[in-house]
PDB file of N, CA and C in Angstrom:
ATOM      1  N   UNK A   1       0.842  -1.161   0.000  1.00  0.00           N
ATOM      2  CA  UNK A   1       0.000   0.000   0.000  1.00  0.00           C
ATOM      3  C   UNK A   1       0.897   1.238   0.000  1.00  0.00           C
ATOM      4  N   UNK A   2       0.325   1.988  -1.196  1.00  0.00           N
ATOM      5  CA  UNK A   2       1.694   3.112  -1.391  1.00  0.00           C
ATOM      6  C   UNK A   2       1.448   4.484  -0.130  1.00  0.00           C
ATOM      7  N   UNK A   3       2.193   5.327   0.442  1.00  0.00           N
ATOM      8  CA  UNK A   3       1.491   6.248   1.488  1.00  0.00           C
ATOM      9  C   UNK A   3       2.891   7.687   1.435  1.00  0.00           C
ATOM     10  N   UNK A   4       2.537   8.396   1.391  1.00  0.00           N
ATOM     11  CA  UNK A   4       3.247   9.834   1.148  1.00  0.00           C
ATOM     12  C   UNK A   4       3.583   9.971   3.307  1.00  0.00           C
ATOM     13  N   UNK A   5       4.819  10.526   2.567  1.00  0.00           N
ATOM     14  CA  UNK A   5       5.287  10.931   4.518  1.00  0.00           C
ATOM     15  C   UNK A   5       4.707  12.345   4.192  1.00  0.00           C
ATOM     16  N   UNK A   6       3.982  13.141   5.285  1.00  0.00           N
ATOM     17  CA  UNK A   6       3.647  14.011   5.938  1.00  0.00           C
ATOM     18  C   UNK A   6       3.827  14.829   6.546  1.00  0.00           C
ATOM     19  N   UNK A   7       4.474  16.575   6.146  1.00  0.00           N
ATOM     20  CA  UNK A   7       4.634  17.104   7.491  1.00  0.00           C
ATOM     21  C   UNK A   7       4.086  17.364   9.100  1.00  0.00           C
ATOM     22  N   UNK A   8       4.470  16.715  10.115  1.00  0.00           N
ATOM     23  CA  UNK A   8       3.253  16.963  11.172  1.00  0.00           C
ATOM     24  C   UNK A   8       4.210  17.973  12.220  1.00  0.00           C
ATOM     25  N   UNK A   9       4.048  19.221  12.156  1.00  0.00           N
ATOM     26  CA  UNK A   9       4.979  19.848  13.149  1.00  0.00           C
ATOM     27  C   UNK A   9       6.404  20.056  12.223  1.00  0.00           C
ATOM     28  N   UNK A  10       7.366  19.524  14.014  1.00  0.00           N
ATOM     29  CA  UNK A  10       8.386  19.441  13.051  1.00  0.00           C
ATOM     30  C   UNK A  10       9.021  17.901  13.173  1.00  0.00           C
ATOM     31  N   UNK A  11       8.115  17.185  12.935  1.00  0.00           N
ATOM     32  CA  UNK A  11       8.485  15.960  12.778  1.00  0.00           C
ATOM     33  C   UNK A  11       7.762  15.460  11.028  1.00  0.00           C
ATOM     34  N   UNK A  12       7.533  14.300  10.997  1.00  0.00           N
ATOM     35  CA  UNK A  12       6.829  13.459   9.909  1.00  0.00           C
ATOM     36  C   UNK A  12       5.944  12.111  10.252  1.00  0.00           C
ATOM     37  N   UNK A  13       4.721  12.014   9.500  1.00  0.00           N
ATOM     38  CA  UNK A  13       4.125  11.130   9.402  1.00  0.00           C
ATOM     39  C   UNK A  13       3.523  10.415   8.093  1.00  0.00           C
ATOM     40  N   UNK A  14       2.971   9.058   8.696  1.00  0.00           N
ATOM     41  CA  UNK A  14       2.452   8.406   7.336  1.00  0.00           C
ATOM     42  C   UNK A  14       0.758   8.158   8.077  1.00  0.00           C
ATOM     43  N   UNK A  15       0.018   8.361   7.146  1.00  0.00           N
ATOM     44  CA  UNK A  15      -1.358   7.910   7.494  1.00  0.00           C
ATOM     45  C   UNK A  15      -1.090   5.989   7.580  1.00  0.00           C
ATOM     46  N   UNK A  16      -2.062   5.625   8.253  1.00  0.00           N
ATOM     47  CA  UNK A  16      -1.874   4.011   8.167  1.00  0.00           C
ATOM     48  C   UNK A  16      -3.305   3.832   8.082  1.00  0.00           C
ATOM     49  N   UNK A  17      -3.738   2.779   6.861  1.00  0.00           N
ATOM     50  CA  UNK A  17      -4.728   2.818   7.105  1.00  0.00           C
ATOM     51  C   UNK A  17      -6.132   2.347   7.866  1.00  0.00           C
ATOM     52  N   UNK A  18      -7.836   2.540   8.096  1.00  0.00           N
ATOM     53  CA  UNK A  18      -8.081   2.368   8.805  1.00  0.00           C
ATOM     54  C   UNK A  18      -8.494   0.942   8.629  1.00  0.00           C
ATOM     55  N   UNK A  19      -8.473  -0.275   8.320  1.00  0.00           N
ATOM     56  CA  UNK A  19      -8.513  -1.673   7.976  1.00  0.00           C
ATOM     57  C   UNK A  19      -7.627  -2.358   8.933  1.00  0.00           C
ATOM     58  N   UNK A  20      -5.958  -1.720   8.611  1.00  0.00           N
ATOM     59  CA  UNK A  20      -5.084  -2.309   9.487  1.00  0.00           C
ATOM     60  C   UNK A  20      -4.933  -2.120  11.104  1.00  0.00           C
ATOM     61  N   UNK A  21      -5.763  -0.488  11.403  1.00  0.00           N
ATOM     62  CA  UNK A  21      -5.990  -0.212  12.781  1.00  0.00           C
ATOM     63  C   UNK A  21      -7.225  -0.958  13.236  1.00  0.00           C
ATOM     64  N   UNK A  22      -7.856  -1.277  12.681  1.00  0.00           N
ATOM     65  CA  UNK A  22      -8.701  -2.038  12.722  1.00  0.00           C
ATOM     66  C   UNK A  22      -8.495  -3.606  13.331  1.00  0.00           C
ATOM     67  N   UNK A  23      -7.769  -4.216  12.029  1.00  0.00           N
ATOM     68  CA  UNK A  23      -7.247  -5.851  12.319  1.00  0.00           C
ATOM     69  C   UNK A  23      -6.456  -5.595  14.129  1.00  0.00           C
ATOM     70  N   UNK A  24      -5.309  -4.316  14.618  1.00  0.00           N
ATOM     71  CA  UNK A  24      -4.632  -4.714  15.329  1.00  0.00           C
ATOM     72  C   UNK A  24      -5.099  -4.134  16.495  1.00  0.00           C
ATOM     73  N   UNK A  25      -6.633  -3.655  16.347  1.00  0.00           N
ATOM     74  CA  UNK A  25      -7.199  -3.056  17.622  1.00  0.00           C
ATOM     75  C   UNK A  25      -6.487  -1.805  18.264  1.00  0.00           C
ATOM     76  N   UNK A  26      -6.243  -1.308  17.465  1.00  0.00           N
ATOM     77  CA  UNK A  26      -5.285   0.394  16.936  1.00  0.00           C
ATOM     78  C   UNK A  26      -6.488   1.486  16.835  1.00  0.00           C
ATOM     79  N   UNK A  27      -6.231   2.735  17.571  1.00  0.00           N
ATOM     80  CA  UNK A  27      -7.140   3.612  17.039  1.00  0.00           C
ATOM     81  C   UNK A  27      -6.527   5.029  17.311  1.00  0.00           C
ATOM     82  N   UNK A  28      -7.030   6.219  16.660  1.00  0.00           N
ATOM     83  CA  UNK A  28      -6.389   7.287  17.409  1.00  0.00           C
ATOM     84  C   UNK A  28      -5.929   7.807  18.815  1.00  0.00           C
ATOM     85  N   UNK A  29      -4.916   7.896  19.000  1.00  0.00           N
ATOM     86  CA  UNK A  29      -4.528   8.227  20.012  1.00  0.00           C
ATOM     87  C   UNK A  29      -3.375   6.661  20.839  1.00  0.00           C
ATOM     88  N   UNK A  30      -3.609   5.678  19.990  1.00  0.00           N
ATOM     89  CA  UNK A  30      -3.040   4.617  20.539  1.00  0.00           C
ATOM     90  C   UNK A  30      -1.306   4.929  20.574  1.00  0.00           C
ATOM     91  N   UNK A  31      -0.858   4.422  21.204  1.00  0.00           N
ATOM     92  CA  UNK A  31       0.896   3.875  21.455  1.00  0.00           C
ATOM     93  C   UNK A  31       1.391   2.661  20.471  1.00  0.00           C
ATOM     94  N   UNK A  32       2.613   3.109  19.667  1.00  0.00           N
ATOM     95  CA  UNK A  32       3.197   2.031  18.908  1.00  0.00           C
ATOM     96  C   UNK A  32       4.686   2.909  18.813  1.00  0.00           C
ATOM     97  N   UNK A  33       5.766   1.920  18.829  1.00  0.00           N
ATOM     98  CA  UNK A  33       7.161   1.571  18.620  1.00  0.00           C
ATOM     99  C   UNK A  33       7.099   1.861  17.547  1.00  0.00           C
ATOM    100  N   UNK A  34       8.174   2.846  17.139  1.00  0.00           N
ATOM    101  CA  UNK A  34       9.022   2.899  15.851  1.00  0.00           C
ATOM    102  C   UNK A  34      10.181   2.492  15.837  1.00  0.00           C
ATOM    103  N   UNK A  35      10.794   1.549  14.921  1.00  0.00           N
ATOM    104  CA  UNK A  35      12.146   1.107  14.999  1.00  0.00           C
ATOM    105  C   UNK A  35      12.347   1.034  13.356  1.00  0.00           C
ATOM    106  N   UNK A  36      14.073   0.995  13.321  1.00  0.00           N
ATOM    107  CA  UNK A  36      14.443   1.137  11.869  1.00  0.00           C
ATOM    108  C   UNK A  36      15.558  -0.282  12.041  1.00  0.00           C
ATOM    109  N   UNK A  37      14.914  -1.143  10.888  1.00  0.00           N
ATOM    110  CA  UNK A  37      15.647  -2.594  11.162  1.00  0.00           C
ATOM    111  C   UNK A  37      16.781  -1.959   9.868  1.00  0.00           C
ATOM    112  N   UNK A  38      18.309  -1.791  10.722  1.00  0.00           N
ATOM    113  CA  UNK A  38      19.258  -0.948   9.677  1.00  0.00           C
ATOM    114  C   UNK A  38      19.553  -2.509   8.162  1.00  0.00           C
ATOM    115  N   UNK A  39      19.392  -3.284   8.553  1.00  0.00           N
ATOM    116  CA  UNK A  39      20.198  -4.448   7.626  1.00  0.00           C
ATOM    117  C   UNK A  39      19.061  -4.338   6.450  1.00  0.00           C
ATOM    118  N   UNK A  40      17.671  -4.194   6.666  1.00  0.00           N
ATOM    119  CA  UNK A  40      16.468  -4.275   5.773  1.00  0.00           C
ATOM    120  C   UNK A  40      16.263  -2.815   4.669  1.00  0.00           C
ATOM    121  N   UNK A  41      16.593  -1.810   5.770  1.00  0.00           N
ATOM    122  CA  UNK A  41      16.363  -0.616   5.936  1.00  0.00           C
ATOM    123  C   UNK A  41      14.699  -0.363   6.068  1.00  0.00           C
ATOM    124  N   UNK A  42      14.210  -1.037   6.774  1.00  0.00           N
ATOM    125  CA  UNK A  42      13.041  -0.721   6.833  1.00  0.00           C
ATOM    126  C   UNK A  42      12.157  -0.422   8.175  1.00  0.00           C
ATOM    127  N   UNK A  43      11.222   0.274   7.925  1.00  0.00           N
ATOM    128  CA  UNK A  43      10.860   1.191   9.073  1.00  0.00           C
ATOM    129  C   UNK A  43       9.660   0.154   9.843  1.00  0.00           C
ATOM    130  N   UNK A  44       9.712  -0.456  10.873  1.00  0.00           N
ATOM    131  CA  UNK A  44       9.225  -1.082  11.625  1.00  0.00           C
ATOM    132  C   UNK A  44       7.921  -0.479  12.882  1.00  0.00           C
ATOM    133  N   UNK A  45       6.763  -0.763  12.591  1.00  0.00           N
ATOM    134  CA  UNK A  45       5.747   0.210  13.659  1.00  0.00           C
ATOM    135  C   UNK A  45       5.415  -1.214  14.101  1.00  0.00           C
ATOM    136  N   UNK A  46       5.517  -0.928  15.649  1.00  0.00           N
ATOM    137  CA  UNK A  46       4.783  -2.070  16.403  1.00  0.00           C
ATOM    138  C   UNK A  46       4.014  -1.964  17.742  1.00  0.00           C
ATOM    139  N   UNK A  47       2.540  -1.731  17.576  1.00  0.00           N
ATOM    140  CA  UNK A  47       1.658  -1.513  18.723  1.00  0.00           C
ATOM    141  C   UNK A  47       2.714  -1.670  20.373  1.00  0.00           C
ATOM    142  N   UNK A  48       2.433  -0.725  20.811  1.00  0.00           N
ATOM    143  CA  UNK A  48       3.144  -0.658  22.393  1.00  0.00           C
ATOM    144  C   UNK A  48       2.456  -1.298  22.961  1.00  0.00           C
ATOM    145  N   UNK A  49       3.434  -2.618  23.870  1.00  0.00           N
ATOM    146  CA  UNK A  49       2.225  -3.478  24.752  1.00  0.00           C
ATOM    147  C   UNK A  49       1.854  -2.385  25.807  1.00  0.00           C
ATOM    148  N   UNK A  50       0.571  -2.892  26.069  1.00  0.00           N
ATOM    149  CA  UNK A  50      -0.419  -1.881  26.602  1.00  0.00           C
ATOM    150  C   UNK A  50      -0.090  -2.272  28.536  1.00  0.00           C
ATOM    151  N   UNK A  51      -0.765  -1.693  29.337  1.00  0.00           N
ATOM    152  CA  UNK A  51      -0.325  -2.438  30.880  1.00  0.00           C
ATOM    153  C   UNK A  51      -1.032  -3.674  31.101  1.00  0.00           C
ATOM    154  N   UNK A  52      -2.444  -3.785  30.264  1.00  0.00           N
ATOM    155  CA  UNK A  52      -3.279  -5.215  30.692  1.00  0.00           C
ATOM    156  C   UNK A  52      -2.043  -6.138  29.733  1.00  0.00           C
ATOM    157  N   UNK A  53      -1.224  -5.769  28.752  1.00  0.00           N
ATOM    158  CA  UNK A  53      -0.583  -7.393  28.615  1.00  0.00           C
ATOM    159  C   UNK A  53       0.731  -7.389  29.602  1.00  0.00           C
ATOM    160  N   UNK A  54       1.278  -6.120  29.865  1.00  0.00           N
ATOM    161  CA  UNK A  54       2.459  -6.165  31.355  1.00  0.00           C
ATOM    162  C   UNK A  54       1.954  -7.194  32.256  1.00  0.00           C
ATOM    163  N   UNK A  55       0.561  -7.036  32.889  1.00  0.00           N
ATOM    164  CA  UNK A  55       0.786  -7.504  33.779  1.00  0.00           C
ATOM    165  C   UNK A  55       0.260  -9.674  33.948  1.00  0.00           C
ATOM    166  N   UNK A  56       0.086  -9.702  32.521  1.00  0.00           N
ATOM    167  CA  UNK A  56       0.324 -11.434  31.957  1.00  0.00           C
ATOM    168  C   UNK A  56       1.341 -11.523  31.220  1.00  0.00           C
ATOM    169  N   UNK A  57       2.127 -10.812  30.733  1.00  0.00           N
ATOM    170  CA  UNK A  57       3.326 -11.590  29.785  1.00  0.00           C
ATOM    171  C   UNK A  57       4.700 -10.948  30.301  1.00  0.00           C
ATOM    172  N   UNK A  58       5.631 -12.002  30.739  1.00  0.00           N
ATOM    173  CA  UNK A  58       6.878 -11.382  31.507  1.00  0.00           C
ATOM    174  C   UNK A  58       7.781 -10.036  30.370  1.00  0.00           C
ATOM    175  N   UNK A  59       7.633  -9.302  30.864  1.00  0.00           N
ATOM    176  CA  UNK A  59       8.575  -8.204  30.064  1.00  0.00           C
ATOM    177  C   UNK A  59       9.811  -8.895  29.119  1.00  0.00           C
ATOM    178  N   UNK A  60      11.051  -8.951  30.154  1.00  0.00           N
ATOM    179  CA  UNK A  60      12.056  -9.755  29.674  1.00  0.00           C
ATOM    180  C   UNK A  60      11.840 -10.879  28.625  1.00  0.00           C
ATOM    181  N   UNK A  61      10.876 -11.992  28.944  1.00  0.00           N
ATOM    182  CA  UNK A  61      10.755 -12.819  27.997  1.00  0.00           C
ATOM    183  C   UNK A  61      10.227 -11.787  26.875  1.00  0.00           C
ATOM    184  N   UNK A  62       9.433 -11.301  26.754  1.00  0.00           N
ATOM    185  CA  UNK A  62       8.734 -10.512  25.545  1.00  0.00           C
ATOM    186  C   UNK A  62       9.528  -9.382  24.650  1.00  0.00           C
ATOM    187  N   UNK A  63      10.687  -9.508  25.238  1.00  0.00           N
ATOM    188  CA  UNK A  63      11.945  -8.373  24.766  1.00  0.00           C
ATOM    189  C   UNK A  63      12.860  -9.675  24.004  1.00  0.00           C
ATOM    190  N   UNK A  64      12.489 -10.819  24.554  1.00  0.00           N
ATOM    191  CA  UNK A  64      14.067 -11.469  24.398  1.00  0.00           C
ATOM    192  C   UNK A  64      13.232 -12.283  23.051  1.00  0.00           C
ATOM    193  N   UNK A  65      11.870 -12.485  22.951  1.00  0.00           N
ATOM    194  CA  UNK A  65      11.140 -12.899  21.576  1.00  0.00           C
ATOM    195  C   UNK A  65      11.166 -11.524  20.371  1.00  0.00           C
ATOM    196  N   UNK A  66      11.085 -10.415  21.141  1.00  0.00           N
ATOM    197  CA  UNK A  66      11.345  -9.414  19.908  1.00  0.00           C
ATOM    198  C   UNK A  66      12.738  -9.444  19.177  1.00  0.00           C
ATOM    199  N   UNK A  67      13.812  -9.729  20.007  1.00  0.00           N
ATOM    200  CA  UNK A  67      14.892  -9.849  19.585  1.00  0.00           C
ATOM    201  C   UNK A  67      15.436 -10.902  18.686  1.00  0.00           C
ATOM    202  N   UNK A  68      14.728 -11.450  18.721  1.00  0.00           N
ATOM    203  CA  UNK A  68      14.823 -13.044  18.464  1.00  0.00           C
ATOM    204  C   UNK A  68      14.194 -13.082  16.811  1.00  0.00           C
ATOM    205  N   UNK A  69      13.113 -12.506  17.051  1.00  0.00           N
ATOM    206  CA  UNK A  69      12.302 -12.042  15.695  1.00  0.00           C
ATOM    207  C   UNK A  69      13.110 -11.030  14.522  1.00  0.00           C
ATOM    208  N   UNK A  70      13.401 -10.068  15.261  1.00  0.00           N
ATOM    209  CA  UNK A  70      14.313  -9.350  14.538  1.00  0.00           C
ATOM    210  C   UNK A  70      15.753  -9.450  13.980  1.00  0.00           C
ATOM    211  N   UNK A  71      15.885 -10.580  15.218  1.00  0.00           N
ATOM    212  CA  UNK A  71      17.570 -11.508  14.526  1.00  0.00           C
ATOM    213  C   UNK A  71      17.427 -11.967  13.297  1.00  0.00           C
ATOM    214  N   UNK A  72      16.412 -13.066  13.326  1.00  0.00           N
ATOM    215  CA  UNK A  72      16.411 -14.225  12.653  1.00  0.00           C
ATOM    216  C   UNK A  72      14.926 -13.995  11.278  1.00  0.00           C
ATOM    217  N   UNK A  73      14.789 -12.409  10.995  1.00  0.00           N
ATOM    218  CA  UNK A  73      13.348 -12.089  10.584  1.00  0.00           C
ATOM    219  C   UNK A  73      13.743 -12.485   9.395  1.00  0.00           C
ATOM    220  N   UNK A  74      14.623 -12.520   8.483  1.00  0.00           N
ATOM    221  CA  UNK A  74      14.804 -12.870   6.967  1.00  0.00           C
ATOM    222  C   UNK A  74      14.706 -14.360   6.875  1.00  0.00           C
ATOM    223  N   UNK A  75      15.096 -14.898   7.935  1.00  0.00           N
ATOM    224  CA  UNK A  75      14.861 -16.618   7.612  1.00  0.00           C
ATOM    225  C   UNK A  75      13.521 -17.276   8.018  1.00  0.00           C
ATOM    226  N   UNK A  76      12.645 -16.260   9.102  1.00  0.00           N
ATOM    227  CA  UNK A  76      11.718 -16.748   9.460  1.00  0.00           C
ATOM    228  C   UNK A  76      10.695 -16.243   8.191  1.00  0.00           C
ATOM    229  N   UNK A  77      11.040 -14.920   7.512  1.00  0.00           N
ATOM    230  CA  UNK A  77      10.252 -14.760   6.653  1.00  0.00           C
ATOM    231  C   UNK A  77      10.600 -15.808   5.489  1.00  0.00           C
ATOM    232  N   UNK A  78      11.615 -16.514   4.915  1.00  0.00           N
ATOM    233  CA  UNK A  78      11.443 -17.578   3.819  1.00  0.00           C
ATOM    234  C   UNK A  78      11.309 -18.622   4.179  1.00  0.00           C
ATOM    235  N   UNK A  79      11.334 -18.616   5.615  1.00  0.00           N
ATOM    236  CA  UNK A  79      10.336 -20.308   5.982  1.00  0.00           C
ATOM    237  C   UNK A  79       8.668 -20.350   6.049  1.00  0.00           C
ATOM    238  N   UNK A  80       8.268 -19.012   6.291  1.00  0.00           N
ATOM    239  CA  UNK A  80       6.866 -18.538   5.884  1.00  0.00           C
ATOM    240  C   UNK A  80       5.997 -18.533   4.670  1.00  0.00           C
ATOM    241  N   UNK A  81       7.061 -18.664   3.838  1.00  0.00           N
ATOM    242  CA  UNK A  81       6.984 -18.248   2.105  1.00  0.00           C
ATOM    243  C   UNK A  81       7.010 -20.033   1.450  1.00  0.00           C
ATOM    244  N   UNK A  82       7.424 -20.885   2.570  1.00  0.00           N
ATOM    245  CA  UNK A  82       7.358 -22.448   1.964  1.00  0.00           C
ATOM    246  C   UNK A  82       6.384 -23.100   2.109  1.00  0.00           C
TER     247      UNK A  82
END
């Protein structure tokens, strides 16, 4: 889905659209992670766990699966693709 960056202030934005805020239970005003995966070069948005999942899913473990994801994301994506 093609999307123009945005002046907002003095920063930038991209509209996302409302289908995908939708699927991830996203709405205005919500919290999400920006990260830039440098090896891909690509710009990574990922919903901020909220406090109702803090207080069921151990932090640490849930840092050490993001990491894990982001290590190994090119091989997990062509084992996805088989």
């Amino acid at each position: 889905m093609l999307r123009k960056i945005c002046p907002i202030g003095n920063s930038f934005g991209v509209s996302i659209p409302k289908e995908i805020l939708t699927k991830l239970h996203l709405k205005a005003g919500s919290q999400v992670e920006v990260n830039l995966d440098e090896e891909t070069n690509k710009i990574i948005i990922d919903p901020a766990i909220t406090t109702s999942y803090k207080e069921t899913i151990d932090i640490e473990f849930a840092s050490q699966v993001k990491e894990f994801i982001e290590h190994y994301r090119p091989a997990l994506k062509s084992l996805s693709q088989k």
